[in-house]
N, C-alpha and C. Protein backbone atom coordinates (compact mmCIF):
# COMPACT_ATOMS: atom_id res chain seq x y z
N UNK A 1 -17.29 17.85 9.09
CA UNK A 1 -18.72 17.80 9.20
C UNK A 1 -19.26 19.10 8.64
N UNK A 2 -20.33 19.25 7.61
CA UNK A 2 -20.67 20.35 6.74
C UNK A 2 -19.43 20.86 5.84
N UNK A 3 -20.35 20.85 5.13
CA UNK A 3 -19.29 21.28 3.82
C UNK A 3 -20.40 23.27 3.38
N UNK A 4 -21.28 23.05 3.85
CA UNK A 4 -21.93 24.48 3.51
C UNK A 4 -22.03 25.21 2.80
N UNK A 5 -20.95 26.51 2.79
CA UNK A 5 -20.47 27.57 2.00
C UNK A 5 -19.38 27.08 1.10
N UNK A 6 -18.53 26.27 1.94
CA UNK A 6 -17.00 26.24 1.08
C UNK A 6 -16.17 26.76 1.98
N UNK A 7 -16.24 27.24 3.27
CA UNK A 7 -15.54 28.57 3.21
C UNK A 7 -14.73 27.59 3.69
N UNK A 8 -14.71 26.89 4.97
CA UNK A 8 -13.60 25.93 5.46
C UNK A 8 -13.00 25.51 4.37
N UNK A 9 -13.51 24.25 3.40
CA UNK A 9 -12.45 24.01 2.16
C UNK A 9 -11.49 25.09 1.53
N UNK A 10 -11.85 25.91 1.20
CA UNK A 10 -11.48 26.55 0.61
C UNK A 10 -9.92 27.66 1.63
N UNK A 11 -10.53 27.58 2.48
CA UNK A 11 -9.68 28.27 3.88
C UNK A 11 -8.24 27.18 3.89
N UNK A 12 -9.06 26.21 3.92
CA UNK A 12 -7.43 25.01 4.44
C UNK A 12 -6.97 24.98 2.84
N UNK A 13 -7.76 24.72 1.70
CA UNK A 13 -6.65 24.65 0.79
C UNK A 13 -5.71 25.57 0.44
N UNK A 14 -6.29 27.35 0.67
CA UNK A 14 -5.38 28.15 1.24
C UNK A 14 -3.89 28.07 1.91
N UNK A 15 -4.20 27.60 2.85
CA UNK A 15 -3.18 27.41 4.10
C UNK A 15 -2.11 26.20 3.73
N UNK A 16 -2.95 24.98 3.36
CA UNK A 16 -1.94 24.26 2.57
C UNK A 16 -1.01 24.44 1.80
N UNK A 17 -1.38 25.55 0.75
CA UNK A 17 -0.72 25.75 -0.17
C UNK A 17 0.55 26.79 0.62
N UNK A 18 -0.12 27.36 1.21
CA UNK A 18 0.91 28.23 1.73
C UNK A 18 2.29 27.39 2.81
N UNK A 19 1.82 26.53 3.45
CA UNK A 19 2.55 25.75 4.19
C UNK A 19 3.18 24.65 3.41
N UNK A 20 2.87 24.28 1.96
CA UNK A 20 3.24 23.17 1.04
C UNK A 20 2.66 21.45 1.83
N UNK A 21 1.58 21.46 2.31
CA UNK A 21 1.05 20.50 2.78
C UNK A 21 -0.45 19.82 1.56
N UNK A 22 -0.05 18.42 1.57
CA UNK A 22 -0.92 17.77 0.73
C UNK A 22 -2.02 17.63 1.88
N UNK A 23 -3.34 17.72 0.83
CA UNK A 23 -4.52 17.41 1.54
C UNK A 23 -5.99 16.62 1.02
N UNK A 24 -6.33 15.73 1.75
CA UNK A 24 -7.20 15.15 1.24
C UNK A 24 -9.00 15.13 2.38
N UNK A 25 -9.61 16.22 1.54
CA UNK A 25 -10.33 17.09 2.05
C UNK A 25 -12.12 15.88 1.94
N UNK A 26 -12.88 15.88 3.56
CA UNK A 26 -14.00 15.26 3.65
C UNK A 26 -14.79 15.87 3.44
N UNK A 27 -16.07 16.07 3.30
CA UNK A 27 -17.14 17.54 3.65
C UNK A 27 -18.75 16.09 3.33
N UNK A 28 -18.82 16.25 4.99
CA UNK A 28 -20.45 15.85 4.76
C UNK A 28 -21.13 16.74 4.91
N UNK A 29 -22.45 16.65 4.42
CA UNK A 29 -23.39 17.73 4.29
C UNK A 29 -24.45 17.45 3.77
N UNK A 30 -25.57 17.51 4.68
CA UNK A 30 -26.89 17.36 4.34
C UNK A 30 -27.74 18.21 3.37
N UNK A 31 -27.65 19.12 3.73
CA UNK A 31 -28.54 20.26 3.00
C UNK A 31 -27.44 20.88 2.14
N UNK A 32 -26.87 20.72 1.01
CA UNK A 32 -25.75 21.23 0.17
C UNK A 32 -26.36 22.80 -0.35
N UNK A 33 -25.61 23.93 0.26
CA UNK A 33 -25.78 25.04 -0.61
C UNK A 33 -25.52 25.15 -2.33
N UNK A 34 -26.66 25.64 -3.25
CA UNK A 34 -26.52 25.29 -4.48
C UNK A 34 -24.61 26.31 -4.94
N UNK A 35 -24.64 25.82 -5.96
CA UNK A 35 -23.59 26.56 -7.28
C UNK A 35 -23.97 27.65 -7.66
N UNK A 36 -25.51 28.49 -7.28
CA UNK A 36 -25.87 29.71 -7.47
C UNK A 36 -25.58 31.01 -6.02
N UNK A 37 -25.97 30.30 -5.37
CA UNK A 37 -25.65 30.60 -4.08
C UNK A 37 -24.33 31.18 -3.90
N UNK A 38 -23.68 29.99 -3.83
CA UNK A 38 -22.05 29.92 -3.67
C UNK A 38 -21.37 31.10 -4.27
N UNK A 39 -22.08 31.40 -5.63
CA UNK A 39 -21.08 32.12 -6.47
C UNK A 39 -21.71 33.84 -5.93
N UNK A 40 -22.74 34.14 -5.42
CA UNK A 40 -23.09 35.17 -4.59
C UNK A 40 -22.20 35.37 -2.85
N UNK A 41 -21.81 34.63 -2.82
CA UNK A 41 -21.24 34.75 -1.40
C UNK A 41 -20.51 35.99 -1.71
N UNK A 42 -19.49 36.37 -2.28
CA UNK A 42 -18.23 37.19 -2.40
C UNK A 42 -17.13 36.54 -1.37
N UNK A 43 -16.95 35.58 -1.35
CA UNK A 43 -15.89 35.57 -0.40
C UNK A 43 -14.57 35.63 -1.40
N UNK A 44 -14.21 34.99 -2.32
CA UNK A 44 -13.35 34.96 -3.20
C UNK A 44 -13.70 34.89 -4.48
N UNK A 45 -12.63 35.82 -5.41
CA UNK A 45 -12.80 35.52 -6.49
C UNK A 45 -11.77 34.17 -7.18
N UNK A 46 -11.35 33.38 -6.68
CA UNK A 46 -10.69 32.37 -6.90
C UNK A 46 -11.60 31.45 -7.48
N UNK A 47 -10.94 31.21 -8.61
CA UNK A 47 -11.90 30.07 -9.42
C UNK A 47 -12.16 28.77 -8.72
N UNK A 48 -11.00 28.20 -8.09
CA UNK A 48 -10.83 26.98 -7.10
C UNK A 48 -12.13 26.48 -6.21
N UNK A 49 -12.50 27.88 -5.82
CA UNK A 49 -14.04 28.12 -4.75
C UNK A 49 -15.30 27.46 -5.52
N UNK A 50 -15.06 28.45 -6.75
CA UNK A 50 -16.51 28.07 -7.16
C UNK A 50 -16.56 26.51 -7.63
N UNK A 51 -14.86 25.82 -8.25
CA UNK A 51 -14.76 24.55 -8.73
C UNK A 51 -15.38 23.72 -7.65
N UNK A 52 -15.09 24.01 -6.48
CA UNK A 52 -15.40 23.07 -5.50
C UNK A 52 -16.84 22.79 -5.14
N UNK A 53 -17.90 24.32 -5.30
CA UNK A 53 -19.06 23.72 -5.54
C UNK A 53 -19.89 22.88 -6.71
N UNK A 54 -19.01 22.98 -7.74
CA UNK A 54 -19.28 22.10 -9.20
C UNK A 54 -19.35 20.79 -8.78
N UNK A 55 -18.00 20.44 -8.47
CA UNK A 55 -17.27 19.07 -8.16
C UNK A 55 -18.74 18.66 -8.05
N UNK A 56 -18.80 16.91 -8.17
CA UNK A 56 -19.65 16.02 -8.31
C UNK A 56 -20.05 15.75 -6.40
N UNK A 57 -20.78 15.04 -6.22
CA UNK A 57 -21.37 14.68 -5.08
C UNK A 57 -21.08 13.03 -5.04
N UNK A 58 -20.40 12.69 -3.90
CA UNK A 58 -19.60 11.51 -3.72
C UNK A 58 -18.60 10.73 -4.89
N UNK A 59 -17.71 11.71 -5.31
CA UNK A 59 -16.64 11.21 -5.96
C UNK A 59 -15.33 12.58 -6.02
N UNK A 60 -14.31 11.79 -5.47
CA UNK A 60 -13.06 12.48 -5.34
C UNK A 60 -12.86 13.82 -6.63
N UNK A 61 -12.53 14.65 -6.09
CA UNK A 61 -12.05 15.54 -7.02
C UNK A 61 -10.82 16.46 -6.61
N UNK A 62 -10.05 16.63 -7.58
CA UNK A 62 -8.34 17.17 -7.68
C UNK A 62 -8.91 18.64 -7.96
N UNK A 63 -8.84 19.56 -6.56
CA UNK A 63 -8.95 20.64 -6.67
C UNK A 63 -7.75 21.66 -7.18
N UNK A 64 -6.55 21.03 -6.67
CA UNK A 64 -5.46 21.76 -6.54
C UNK A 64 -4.62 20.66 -7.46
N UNK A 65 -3.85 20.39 -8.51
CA UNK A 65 -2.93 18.81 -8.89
C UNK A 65 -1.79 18.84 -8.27
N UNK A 66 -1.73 17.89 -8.33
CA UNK A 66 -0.37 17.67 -7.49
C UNK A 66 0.54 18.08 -8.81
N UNK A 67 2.02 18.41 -8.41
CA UNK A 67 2.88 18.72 -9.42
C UNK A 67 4.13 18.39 -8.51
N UNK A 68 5.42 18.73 -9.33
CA UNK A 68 6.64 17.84 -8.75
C UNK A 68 7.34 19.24 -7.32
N UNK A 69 6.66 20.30 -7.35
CA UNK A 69 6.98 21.33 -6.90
C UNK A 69 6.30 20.77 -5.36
N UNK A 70 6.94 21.08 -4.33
CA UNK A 70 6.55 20.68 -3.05
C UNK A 70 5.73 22.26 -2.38
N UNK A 71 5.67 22.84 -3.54
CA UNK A 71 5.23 24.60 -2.78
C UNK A 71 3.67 24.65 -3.53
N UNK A 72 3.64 23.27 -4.35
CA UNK A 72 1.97 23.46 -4.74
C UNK A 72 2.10 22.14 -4.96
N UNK A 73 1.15 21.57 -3.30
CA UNK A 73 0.88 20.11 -2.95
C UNK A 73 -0.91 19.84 -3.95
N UNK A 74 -0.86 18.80 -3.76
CA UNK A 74 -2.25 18.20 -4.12
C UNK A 74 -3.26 18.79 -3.39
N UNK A 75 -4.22 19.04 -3.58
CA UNK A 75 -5.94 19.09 -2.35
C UNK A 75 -6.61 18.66 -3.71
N UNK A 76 -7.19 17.20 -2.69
CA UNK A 76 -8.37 16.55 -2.96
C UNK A 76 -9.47 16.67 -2.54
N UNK A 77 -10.66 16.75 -3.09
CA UNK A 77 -11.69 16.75 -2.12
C UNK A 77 -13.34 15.79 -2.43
N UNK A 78 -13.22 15.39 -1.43
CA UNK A 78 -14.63 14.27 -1.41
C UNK A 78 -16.16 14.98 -0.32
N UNK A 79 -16.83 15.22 -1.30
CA UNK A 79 -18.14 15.69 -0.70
C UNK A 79 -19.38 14.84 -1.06
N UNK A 80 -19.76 14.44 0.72
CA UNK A 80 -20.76 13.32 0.78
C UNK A 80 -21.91 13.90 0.87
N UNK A 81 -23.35 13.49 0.76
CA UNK A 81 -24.68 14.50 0.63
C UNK A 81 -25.10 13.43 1.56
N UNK A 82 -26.00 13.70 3.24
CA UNK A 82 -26.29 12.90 3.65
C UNK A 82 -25.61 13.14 4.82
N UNK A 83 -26.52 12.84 6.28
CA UNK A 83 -26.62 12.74 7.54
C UNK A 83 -25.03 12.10 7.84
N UNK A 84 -24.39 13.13 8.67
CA UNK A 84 -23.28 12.79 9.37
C UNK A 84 -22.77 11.32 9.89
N UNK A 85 -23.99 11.00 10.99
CA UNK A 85 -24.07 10.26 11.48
C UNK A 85 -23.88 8.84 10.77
N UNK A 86 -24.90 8.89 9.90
CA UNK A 86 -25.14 7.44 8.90
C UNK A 86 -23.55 7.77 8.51
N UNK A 87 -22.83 8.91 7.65
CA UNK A 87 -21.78 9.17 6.75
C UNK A 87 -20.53 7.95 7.69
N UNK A 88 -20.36 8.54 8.93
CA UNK A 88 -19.42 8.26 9.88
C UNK A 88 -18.84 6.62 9.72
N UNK A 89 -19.90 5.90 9.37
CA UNK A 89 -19.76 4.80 9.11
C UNK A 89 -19.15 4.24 7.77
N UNK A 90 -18.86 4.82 6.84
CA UNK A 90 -18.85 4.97 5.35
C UNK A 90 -17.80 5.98 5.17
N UNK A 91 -17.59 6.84 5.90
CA UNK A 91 -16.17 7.47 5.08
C UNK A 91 -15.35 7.11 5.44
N UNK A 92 -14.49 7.78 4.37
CA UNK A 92 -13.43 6.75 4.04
C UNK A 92 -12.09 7.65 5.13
N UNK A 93 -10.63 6.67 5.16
CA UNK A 93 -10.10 6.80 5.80
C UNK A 93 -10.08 7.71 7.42
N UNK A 94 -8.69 8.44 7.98
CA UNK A 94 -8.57 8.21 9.50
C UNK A 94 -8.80 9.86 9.17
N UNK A 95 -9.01 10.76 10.39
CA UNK A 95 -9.10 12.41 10.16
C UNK A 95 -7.75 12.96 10.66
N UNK A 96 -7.39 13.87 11.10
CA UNK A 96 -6.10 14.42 11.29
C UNK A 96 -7.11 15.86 11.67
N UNK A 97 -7.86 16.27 11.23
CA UNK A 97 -8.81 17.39 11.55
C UNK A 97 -10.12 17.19 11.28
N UNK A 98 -10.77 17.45 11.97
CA UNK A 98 -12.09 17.51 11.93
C UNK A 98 -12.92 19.27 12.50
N UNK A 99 -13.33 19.46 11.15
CA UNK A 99 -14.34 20.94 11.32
C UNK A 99 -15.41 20.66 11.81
N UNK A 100 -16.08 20.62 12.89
CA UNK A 100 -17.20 20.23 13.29
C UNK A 100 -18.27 21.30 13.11
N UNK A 101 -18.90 21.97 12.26
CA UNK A 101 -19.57 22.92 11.58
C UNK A 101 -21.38 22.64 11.61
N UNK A 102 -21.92 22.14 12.35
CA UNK A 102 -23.63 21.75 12.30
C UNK A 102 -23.85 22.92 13.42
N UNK A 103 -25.15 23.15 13.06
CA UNK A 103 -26.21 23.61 13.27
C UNK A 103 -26.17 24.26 15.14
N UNK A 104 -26.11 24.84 15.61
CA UNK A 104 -26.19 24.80 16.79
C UNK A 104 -26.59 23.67 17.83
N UNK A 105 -26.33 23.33 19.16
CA UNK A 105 -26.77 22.62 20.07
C UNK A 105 -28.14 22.32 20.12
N UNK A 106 -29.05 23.83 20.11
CA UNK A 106 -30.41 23.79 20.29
C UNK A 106 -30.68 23.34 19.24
N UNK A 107 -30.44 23.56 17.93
CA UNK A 107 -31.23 23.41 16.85
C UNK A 107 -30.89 21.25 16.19
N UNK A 108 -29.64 20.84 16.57
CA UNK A 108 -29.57 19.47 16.25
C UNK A 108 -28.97 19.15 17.43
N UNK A 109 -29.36 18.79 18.29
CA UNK A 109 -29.06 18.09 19.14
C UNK A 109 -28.30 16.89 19.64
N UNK A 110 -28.63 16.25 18.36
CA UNK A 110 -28.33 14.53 18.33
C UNK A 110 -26.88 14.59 17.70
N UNK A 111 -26.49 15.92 17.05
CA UNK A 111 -24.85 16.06 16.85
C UNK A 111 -24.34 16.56 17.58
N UNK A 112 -24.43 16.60 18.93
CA UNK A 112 -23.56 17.39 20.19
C UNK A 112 -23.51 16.40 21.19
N UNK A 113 -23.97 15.26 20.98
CA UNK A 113 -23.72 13.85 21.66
C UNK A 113 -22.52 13.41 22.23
N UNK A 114 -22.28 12.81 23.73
CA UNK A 114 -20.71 11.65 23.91
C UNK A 114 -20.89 10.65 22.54
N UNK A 115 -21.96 10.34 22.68
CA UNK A 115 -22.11 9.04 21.33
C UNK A 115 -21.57 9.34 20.14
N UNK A 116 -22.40 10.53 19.47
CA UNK A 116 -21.58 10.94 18.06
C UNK A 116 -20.08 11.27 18.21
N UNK A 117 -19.23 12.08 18.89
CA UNK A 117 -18.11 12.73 19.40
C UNK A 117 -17.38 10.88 19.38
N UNK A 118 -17.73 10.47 20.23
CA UNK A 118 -17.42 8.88 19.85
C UNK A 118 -16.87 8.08 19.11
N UNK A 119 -17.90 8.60 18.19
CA UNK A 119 -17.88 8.18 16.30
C UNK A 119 -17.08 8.52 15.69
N UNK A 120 -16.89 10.28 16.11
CA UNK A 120 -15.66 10.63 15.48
C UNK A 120 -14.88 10.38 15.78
N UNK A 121 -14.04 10.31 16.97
CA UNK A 121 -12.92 10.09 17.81
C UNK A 121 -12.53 8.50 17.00
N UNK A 122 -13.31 7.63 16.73
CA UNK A 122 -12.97 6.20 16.31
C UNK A 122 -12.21 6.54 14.86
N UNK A 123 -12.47 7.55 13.90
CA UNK A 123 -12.22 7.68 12.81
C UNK A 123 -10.85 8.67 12.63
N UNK A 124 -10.25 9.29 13.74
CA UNK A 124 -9.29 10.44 13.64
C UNK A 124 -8.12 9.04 14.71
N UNK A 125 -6.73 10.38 13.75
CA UNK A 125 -5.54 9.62 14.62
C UNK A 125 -5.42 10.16 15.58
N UNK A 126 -4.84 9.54 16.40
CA UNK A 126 -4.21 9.94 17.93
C UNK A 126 -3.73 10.99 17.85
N UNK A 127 -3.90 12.46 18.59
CA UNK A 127 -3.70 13.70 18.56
C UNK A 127 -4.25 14.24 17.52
N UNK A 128 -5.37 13.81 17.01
CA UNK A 128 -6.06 14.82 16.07
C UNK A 128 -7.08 16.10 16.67
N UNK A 129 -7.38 16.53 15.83
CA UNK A 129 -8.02 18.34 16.56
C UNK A 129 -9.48 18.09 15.71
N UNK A 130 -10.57 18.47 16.48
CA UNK A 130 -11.86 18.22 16.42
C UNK A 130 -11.74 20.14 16.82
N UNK A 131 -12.33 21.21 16.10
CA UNK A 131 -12.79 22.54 16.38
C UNK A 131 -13.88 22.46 16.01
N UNK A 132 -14.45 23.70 17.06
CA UNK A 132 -16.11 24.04 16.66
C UNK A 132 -16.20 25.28 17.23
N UNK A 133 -17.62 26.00 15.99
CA UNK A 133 -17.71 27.47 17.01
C UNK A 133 -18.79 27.46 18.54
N UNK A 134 -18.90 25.69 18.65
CA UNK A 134 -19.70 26.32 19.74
C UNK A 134 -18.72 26.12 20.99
N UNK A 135 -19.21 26.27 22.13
CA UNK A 135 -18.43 26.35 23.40
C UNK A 135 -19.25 26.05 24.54
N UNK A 136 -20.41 26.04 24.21
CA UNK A 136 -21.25 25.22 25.43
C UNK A 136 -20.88 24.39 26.31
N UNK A 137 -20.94 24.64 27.31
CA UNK A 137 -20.54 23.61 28.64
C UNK A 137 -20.94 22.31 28.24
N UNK A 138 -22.29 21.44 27.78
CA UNK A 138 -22.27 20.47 27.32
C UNK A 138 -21.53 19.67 26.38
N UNK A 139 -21.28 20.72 25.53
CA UNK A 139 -20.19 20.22 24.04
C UNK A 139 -19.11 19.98 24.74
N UNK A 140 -18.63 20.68 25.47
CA UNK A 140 -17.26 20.44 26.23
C UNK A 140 -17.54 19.39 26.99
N UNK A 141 -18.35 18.62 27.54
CA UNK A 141 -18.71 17.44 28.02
C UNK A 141 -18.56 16.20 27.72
N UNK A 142 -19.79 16.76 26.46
CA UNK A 142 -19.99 15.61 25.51
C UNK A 142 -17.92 14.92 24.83
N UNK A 143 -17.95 15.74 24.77
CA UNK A 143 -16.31 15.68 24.11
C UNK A 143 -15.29 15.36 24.50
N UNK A 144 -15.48 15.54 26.09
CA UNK A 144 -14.08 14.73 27.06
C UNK A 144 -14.73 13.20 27.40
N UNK A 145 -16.47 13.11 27.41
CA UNK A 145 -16.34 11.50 27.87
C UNK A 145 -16.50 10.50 26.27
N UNK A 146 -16.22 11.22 25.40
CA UNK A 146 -16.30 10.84 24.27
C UNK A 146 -14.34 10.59 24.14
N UNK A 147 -13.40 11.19 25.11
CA UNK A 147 -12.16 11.17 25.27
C UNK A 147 -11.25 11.89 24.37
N UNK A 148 -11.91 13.04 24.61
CA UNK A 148 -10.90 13.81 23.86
C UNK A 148 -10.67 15.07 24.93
N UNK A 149 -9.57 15.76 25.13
CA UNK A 149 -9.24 16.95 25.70
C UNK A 149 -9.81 18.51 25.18
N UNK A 150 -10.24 18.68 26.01
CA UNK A 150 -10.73 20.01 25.51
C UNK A 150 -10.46 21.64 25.84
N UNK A 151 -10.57 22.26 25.12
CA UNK A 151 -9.47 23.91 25.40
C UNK A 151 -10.92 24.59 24.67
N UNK A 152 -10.92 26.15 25.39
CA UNK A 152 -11.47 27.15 24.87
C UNK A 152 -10.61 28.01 24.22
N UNK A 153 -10.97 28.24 22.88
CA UNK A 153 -10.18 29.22 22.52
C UNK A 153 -11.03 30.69 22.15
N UNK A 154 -10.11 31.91 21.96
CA UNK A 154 -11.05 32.85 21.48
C UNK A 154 -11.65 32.79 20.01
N UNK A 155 -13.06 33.58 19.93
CA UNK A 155 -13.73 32.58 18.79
C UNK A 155 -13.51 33.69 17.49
N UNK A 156 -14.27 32.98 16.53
CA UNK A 156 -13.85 33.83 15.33
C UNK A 156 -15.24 34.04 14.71
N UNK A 157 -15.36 35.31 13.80
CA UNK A 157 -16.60 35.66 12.96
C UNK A 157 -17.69 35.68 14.03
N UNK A 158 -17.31 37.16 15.18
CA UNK A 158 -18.25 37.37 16.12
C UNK A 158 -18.40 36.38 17.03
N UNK A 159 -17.67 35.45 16.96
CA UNK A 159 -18.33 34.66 18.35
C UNK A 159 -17.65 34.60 19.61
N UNK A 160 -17.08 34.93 20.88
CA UNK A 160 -16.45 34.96 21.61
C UNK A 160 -15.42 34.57 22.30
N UNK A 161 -16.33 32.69 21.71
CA UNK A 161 -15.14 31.48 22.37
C UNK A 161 -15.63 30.50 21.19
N UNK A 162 -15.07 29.66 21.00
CA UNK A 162 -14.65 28.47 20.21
C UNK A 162 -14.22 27.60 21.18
N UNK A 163 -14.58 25.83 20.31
CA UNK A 163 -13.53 25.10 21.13
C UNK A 163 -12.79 24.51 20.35
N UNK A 164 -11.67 23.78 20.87
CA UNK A 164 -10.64 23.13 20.70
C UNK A 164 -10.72 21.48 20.81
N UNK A 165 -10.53 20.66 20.34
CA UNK A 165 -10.76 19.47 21.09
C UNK A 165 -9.53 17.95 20.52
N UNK A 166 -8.85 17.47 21.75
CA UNK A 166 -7.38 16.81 20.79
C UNK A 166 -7.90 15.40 21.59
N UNK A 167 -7.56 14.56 20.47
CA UNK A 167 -7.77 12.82 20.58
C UNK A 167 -7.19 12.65 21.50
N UNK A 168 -7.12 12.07 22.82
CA UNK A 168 -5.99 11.40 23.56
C UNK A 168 -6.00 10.06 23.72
């Protein structure tokens, strides 16, 4: 959920590569940060980053190619433009992770839902991991009667706590 900056994409195709894991990467996102933007961030100078904000808007793109070497897997990535919610219904295959990345509690509300959490949970496999930086007692709510288990973890980029959240 949000595709934003890049920084998540760009973070797991990282890690993939380093772990030799193929990946086939979602990113909805309403408000898409432009290709001008992006290339001001400084987070990396890796060309891969900025490819990923090029890439087209709802059609697969081979960020990383696959090759016969198992130490540099594939990352694919599909970025949808357009409300989560509506998306949920329409994307494609099961999750294995889900970045849950919107807007704060106060500020969207209607994505911190049992209902939405729901939605997702229908689309991820059994023992999949739903993270987020928020940690609100409600989110943690919303998220176990939506049936998933939930853990605090310590948070990252200033924030204190994070959560955790696994399909059961």
């Amino acid at each position: 959920m949000g595709f934003g900056t890049g920084l998540n994409a760009w973070l797991t195709l990282e890690e993939a590569q380093r772990q030799g894991r193929r990946v086939e990467y979602v990113a909805v996102e309403k408000y898409p940060v432009s290709e001008q933007i992006a290339a001001t961030l400084g987070y990396t100078d890796d060309q891969r980053f900025g490819f990923m904000h090029s890439v087209a808007w709802g059609e697969w793109a081979q960020i990383s190619p696959a090759s016969t070497s198992p130490a540099t897997p594939a990352f694919r990535l599909l970025k949808l433009q357009g409300d989560v919610a509506e998306m949920l219904e329409t994307a494609p295959g099961v999750f294995d992770l889900v970045y849950w990345d919107a807007f704060a509690p106060d500020t969207q509300p209607e994505l911190w839902t049992a209902k939405i959490f729901s939605r997702v949970a229908e689309k991820m496999v059994q023992g999949g991991v739903l993270v987020t930086y928020s940690a609100k007692g409600e989110v943690r709510r919303a998220l176990q009667t939506a049936g998933f288990s939930v853990e605090r973890l310590p948070g990252a980029l200033g924030k204190r706590h994070m959560t955790k959240a696994t399909k059961i």
